[in-house]
Protein backbone atom coordinates (compact mmCIF):
# COMPACT_ATOMS: atom_id res chain seq x y z
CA UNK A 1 137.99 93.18 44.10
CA UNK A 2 134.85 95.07 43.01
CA UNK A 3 132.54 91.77 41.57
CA UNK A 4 129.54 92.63 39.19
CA UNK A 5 126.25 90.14 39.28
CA UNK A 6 123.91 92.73 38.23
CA UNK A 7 123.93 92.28 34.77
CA UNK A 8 120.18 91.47 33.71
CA UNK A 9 119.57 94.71 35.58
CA UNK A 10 122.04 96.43 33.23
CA UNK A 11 125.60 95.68 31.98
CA UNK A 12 128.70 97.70 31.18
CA UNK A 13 128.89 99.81 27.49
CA UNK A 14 130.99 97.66 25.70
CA UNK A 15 134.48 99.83 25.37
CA UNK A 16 133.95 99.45 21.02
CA UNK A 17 130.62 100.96 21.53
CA UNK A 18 131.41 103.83 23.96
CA UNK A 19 134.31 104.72 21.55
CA UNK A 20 131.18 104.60 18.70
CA UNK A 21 129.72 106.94 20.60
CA UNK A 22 131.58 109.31 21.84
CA UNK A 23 133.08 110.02 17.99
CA UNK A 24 129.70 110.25 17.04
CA UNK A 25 128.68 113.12 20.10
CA UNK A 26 131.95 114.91 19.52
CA UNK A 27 132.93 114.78 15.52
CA UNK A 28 129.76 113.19 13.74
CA UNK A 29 127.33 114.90 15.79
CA UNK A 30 124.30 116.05 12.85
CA UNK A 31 121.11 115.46 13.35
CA UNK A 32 119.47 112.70 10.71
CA UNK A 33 117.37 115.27 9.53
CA UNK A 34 119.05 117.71 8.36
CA UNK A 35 119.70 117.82 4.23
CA UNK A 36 123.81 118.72 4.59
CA UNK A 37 126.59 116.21 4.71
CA UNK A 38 126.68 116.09 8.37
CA UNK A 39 123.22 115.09 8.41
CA UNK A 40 123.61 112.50 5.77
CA UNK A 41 126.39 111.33 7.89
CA UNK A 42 124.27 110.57 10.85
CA UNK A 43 121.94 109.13 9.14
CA UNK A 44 124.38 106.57 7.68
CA UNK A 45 125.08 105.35 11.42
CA UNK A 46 121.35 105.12 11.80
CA UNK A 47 120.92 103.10 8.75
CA UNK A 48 123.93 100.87 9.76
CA UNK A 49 122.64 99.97 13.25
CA UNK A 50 119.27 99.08 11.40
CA UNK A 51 121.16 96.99 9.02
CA UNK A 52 123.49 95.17 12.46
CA UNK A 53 120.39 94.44 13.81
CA UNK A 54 118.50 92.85 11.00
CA UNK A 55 121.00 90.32 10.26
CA UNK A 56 120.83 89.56 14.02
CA UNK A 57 117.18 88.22 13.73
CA UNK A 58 117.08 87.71 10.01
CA UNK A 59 114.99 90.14 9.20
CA UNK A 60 114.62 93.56 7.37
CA UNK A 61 116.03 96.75 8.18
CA UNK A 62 112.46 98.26 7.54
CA UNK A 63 111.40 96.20 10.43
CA UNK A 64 113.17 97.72 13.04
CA UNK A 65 112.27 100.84 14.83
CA UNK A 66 114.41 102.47 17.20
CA UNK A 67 112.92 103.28 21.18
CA UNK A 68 114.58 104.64 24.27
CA UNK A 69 114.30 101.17 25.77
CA UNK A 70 112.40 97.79 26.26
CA UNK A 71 109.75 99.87 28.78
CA UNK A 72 108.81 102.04 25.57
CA UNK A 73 109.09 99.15 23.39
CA UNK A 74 106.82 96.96 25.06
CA UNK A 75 104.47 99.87 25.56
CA UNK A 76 104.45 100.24 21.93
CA UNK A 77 103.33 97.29 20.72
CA UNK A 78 100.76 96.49 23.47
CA UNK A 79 99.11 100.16 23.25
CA UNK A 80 99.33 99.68 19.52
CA UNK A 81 97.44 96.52 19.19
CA UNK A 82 94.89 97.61 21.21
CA UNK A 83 94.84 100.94 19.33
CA UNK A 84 94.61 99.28 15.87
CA UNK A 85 92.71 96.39 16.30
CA UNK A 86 89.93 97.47 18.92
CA UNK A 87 87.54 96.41 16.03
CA UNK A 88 88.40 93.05 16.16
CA UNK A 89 88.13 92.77 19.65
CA UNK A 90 89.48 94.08 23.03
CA UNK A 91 90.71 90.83 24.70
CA UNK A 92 94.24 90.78 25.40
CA UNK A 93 96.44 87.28 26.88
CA UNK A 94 99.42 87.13 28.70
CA UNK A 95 101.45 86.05 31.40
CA UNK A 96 101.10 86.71 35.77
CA UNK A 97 105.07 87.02 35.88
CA UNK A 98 105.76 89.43 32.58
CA UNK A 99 107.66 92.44 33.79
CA UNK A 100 105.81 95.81 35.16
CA UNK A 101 106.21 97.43 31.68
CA UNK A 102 103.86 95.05 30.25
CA UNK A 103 101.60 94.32 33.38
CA UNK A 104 101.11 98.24 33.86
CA UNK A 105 100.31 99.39 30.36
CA UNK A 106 97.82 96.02 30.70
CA UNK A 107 95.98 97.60 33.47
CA UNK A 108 96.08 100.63 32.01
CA UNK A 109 94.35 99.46 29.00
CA UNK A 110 92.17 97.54 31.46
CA UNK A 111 90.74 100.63 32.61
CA UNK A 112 89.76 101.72 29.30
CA UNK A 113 87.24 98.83 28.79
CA UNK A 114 89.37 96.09 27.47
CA UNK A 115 89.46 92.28 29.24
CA UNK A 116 93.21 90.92 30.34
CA UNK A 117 93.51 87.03 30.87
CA UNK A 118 96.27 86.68 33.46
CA UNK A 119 97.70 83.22 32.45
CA UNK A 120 99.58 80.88 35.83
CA UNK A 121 102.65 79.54 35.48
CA UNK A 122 103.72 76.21 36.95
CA UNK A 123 106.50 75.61 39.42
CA UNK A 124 109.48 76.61 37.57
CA UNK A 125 107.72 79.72 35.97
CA UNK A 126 106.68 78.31 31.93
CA UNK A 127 103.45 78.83 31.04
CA UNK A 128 101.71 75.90 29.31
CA UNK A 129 101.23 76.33 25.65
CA UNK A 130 97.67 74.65 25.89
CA UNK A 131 96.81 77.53 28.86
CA UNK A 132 98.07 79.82 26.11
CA UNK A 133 95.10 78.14 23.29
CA UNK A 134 92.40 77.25 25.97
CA UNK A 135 92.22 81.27 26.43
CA UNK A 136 92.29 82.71 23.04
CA UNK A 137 88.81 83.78 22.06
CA UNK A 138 86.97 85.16 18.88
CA UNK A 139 87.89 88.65 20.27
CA UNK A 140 91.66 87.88 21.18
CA UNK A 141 93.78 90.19 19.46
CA UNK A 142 97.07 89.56 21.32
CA UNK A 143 98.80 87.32 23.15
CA UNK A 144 102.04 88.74 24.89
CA UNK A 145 104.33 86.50 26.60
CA UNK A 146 108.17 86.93 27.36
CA UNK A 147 111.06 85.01 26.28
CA UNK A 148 113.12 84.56 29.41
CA UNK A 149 111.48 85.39 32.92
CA UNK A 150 113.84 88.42 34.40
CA UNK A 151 114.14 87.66 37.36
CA UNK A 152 114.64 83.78 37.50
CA UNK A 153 115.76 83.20 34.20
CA UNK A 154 113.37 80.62 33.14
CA UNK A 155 112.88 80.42 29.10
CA UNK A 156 109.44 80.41 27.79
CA UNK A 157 108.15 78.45 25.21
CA UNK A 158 107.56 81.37 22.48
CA UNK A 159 108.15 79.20 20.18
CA UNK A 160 105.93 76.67 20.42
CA UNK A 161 103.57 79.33 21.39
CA UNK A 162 104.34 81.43 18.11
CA UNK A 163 103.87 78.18 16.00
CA UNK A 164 100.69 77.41 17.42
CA UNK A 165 99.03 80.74 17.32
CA UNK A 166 100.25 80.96 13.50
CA UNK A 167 98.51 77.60 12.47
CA UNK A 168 95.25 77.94 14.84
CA UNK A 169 94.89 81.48 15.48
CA UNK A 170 96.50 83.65 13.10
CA UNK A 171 94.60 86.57 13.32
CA UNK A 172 95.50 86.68 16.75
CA UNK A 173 99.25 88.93 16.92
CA UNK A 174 101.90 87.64 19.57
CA UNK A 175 103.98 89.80 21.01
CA UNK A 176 107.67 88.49 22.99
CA UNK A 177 109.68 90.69 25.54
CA UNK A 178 113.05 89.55 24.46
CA UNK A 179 115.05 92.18 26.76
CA UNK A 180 116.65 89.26 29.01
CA UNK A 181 116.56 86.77 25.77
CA UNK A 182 118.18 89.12 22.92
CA UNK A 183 121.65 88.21 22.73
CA UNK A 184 121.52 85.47 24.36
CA UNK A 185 119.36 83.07 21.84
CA UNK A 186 119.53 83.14 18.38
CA UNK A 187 116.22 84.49 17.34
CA UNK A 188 114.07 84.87 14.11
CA UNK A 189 110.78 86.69 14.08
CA UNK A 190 109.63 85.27 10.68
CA UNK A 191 110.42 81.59 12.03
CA UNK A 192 108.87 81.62 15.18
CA UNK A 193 106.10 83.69 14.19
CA UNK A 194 106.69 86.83 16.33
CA UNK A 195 104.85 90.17 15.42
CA UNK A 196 106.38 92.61 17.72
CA UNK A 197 109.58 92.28 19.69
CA UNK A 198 111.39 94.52 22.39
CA UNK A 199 114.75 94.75 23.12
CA UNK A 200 117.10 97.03 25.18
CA UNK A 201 120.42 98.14 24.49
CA UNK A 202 121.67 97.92 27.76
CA UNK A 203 121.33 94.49 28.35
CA UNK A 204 123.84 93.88 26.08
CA UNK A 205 126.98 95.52 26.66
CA UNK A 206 125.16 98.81 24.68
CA UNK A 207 123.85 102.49 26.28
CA UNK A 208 121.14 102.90 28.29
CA UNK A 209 118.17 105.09 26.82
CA UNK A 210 118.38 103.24 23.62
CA UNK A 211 116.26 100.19 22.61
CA UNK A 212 114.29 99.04 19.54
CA UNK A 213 111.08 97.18 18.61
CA UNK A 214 110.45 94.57 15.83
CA UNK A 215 107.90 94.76 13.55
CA UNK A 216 106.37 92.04 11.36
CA UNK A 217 105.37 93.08 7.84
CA UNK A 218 101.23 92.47 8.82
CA UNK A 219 101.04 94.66 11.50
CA UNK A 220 98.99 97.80 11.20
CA UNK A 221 101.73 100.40 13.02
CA UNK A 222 100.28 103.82 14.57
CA UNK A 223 102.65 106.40 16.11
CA UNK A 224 102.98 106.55 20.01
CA UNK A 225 105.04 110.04 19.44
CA UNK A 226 104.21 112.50 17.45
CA UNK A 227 106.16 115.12 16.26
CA UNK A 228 108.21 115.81 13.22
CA UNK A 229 107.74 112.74 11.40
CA UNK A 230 111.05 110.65 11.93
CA UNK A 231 111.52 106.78 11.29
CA UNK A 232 108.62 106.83 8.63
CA UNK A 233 105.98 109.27 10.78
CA UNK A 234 105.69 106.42 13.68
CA UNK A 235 108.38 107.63 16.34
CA UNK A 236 109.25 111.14 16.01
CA UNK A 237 111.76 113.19 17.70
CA UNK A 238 115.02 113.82 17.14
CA UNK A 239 117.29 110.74 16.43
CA UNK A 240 119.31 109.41 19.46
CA UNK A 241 122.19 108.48 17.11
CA UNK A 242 124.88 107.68 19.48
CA UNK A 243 121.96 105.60 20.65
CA UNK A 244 121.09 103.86 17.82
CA UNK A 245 124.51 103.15 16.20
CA UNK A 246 125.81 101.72 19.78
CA UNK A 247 123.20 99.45 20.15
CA UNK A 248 124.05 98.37 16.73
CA UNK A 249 127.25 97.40 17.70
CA UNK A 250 126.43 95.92 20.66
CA UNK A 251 124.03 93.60 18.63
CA UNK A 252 126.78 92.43 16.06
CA UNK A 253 129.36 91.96 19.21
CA UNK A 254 126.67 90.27 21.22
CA UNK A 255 126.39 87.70 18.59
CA UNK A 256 129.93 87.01 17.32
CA UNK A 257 130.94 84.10 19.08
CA UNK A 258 127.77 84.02 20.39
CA UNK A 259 127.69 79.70 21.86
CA UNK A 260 131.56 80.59 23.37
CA UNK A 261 130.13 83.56 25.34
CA UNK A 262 127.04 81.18 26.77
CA UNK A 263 128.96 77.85 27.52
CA UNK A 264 131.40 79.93 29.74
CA UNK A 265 128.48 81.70 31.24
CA UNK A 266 126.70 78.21 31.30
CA UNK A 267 129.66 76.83 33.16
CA UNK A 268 130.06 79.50 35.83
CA UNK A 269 125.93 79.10 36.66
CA UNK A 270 126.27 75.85 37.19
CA UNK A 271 129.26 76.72 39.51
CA UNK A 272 127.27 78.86 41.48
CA UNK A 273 123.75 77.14 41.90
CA UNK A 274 126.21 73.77 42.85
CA UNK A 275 127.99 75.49 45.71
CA UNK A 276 124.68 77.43 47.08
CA UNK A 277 122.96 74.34 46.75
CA UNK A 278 125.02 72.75 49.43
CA UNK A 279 124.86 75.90 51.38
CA UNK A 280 121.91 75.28 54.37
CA UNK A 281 118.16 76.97 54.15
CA UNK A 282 118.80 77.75 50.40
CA UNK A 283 116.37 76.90 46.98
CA UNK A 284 117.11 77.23 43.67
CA UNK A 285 114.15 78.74 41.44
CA UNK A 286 113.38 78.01 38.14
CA UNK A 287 114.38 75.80 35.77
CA UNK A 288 118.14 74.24 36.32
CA UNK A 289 118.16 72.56 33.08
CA UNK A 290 120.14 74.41 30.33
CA UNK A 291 117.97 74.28 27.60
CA UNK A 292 115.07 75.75 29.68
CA UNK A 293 117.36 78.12 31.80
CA UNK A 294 118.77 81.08 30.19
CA UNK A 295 122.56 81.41 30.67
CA UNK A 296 123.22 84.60 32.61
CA UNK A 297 120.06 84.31 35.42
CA UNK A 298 120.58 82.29 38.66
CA UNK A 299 117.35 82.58 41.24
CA UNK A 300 118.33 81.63 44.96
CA UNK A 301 115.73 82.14 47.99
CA UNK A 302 117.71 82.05 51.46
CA UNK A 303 115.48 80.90 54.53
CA UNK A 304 115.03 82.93 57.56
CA UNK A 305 116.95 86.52 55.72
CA UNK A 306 115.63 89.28 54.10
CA UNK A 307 117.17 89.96 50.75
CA UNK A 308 117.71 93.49 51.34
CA UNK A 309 119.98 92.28 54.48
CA UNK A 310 122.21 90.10 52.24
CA UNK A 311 122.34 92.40 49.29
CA UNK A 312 123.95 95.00 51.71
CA UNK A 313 126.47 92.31 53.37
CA UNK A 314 127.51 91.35 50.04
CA UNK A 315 127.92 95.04 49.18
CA UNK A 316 130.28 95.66 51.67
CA UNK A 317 132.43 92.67 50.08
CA UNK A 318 132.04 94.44 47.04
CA UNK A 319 130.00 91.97 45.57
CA UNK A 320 126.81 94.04 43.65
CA UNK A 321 123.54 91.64 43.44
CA UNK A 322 119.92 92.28 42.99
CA UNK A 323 116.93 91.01 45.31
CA UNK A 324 114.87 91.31 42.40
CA UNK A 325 113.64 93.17 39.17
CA UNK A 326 115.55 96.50 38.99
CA UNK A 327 112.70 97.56 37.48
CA UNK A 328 110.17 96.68 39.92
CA UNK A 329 112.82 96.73 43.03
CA UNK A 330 111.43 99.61 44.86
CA UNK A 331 107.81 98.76 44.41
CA UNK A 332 107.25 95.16 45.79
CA UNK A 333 103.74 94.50 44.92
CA UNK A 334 104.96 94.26 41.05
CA UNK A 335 107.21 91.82 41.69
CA UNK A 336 104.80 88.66 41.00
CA UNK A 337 106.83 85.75 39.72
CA UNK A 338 108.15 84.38 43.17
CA UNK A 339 104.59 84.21 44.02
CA UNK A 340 103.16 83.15 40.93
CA UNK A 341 105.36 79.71 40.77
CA UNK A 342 104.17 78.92 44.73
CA UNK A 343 107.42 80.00 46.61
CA UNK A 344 106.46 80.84 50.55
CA UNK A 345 106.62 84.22 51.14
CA UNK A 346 108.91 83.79 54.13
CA UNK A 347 111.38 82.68 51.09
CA UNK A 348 110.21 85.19 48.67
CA UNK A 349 111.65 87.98 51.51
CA UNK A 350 115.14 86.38 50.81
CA UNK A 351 116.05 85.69 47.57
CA UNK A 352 118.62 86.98 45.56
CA UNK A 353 118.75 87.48 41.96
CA UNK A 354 122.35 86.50 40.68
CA UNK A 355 122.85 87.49 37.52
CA UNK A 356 126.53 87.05 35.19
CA UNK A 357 127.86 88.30 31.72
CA UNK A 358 130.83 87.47 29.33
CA UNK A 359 133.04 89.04 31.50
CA UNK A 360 132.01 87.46 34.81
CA UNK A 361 134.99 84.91 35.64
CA UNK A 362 135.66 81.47 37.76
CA UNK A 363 137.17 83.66 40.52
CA UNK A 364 134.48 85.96 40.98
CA UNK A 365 131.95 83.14 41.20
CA UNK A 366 134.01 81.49 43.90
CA UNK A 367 134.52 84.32 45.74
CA UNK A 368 130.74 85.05 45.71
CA UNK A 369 130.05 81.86 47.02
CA UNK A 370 132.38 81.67 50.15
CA UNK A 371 131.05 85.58 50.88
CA UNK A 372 127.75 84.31 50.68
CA UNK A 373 128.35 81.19 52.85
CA UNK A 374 130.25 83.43 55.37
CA UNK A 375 127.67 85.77 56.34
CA UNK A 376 124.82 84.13 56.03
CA UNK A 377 125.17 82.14 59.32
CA UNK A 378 126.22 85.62 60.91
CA UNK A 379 122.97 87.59 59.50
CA UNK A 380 121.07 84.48 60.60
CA UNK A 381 121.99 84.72 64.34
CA UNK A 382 121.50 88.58 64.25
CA UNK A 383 118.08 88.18 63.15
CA UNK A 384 117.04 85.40 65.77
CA UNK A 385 118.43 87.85 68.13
């Protein structure tokens, strides 16, 4: 039995959206911009992914702008608000456990003269909305914070944030990393008072390579690529239509039946982080409550193991984990939110990221479980040794 928990590193292409695709690379296969009928074609697919994912956050289709992932994304709007609003100010607010793609291009902007307020996190990773308003100044001109932590699931309160930003700061533009949330939570960027918003397809059941980035009517847009003038003169390059049209369908299928698919992932967390609970030397991180937990991410540090050792063990079962950001995996010194809510290093060496999707079942939880509690006590006397 081969047994996936992965998935907020990247999931499987939906079979309805690899179909999509592969019609669309080997019969509709124009490019957008070309003026005959095969062209016009493509461009319908593009136009129907843009219309999939508007109804998804209740927004426009003139809001959306298609990216080759949640890295360029969140690039995007960070770069851009500095870009664009460098007269107002070059202060910049967010979060020490935000993934590398918004920490680097931070530093990056760092080095180019502009201030970054690095905002803690309490135990079970949430920043405090009042930490968020005690550090907004009269040159803020963003505040970017994510909706769910990657790597131990923990939901932020963007919300509240957005809200409170709106009616005491509105000036100020507030950008969310929804990769790990998107599809997962309903969400409205109008409501909640979002300006720019990332999102990968492959997170949900879509292609890698493809990805999108919302963007509020009041925002003052500049190009990142330039080229040929696609999707209005502000990304341009040749349309990734397979892309674009499978992410499109991954967004409708992500949210059809969308509180089904989370109670039964719900259900098989709470499985999990019950039995490893029990099992000796372990800790849960983050938030265990459901509505502060997201439904997919389960955090668990193992005492005297490295990760890497377990990962492998597991492997060998056939049983495919994470020990931490895939993202950040191979570079440890990004990796910043085991520190940043006050776990001991000696813990932060062995935790493993478990992470589940729609597919994941009862028996591949429980199978998980009694690999995990079998050779741990096993990797535990080889390392003593």
């Amino acid at each position: 039995m081969e047994i996936y928990l992965d998935n907020a590193a990247t999931t499987r292409t939906d079979p309805a959206v690899a179909d999509l695709m592969v019609q669309i690379m080997t019969r509709d296969y124009g490019n957008a911009a070309s003026l005959h009928r095969k062209g016009v074609e493509a461009e319908r697919f593009s136009l129907k992914a843009r219309e999939q994912i508007a109804r998804t956050l209740k927004c426009e289709p003139k809001n959306i702008y298609f990216t080759s992932g949640g890295t360029e994304s969140n690039n995007w709007a960070i770069i851009n608000a500095a870009g664009s609003y460098v007269r107002s100010g070059k202060h910049l607010i967010t979060t020490l456990v935000e993934h590398a793609s918004v920490k680097n291009v931070m530093e990056a902007l760092k080095e180019q003269g502009f201030e970054i307020t690095y905002l803690p996190v309490d135990e079970y990773g949430r920043v405090s909305v009042e930490e968020v308003r005690k550090a907004v100044r009269p040159d803020t001109i963003l505040v970017s914070v994510m909706a769910v932590n990657n790597e131990i699931g923990t939901r932020e309160p963007v919300e509240e944030i957005g809200a409170m930003l709106s009616r005491e700061f509105p000036q100020v533009l507030f950008h969310v990393d929804a990769i790990q949330a998107y599809g997962k939570y309903r969400m409205n960027p109008k409501r909640d008072h979002i300006d720019l918003l990332s999102v990968s397809a492959h997170k949900i059941h879509g292609p890698k390579g493809a990805g999108f980035l919302y963007v509020s009517d009041r925002v003052k847009l500049r190009p990142l690529i330039y080229g040929g003038g696609q999707q209005k003169g502000m990304r341009s390059g040749t349309e990734n239509i397979p892309g674009e049209a499978g992410l499109g369908l991954a967004a409708e299928l992500a949210y059809r039946n969308l509180d089904e698919k989370n109670e039964g992932m719900y259900r098989l967390k709470d499985r999990l982080r019950e039995a490893l609970e029990k099992t000796e030397g372990t800790r849960i991180n983050g938030c265990t409550a459901r509505e502060d937990s997201a439904p997919h991410i389960l955090s668990c540090s193992f005492d005297k193991i490295r990760s890497e050792v377990l990962l492998h063990a597991l492997e060998d079962r056939g049983i495919y984990v994470s020990s931490g950001s895939a993202c950040s995996s191979s570079h440890p010194s990004l990796i910043n939110t085991l520190s940043g809510i006050g776990l001991p290093p000696e813990m932060q060496d062995g935790t493993i990221r478990f992470s589940l999707s729609k597919d994941t079942t009862e028996e591949e939880i429980d199978e998980t479980v009694k690999a995990v509690q079998e050779v741990l006590p096993y990797l535990r006397r080889f390392i003593r040794k």
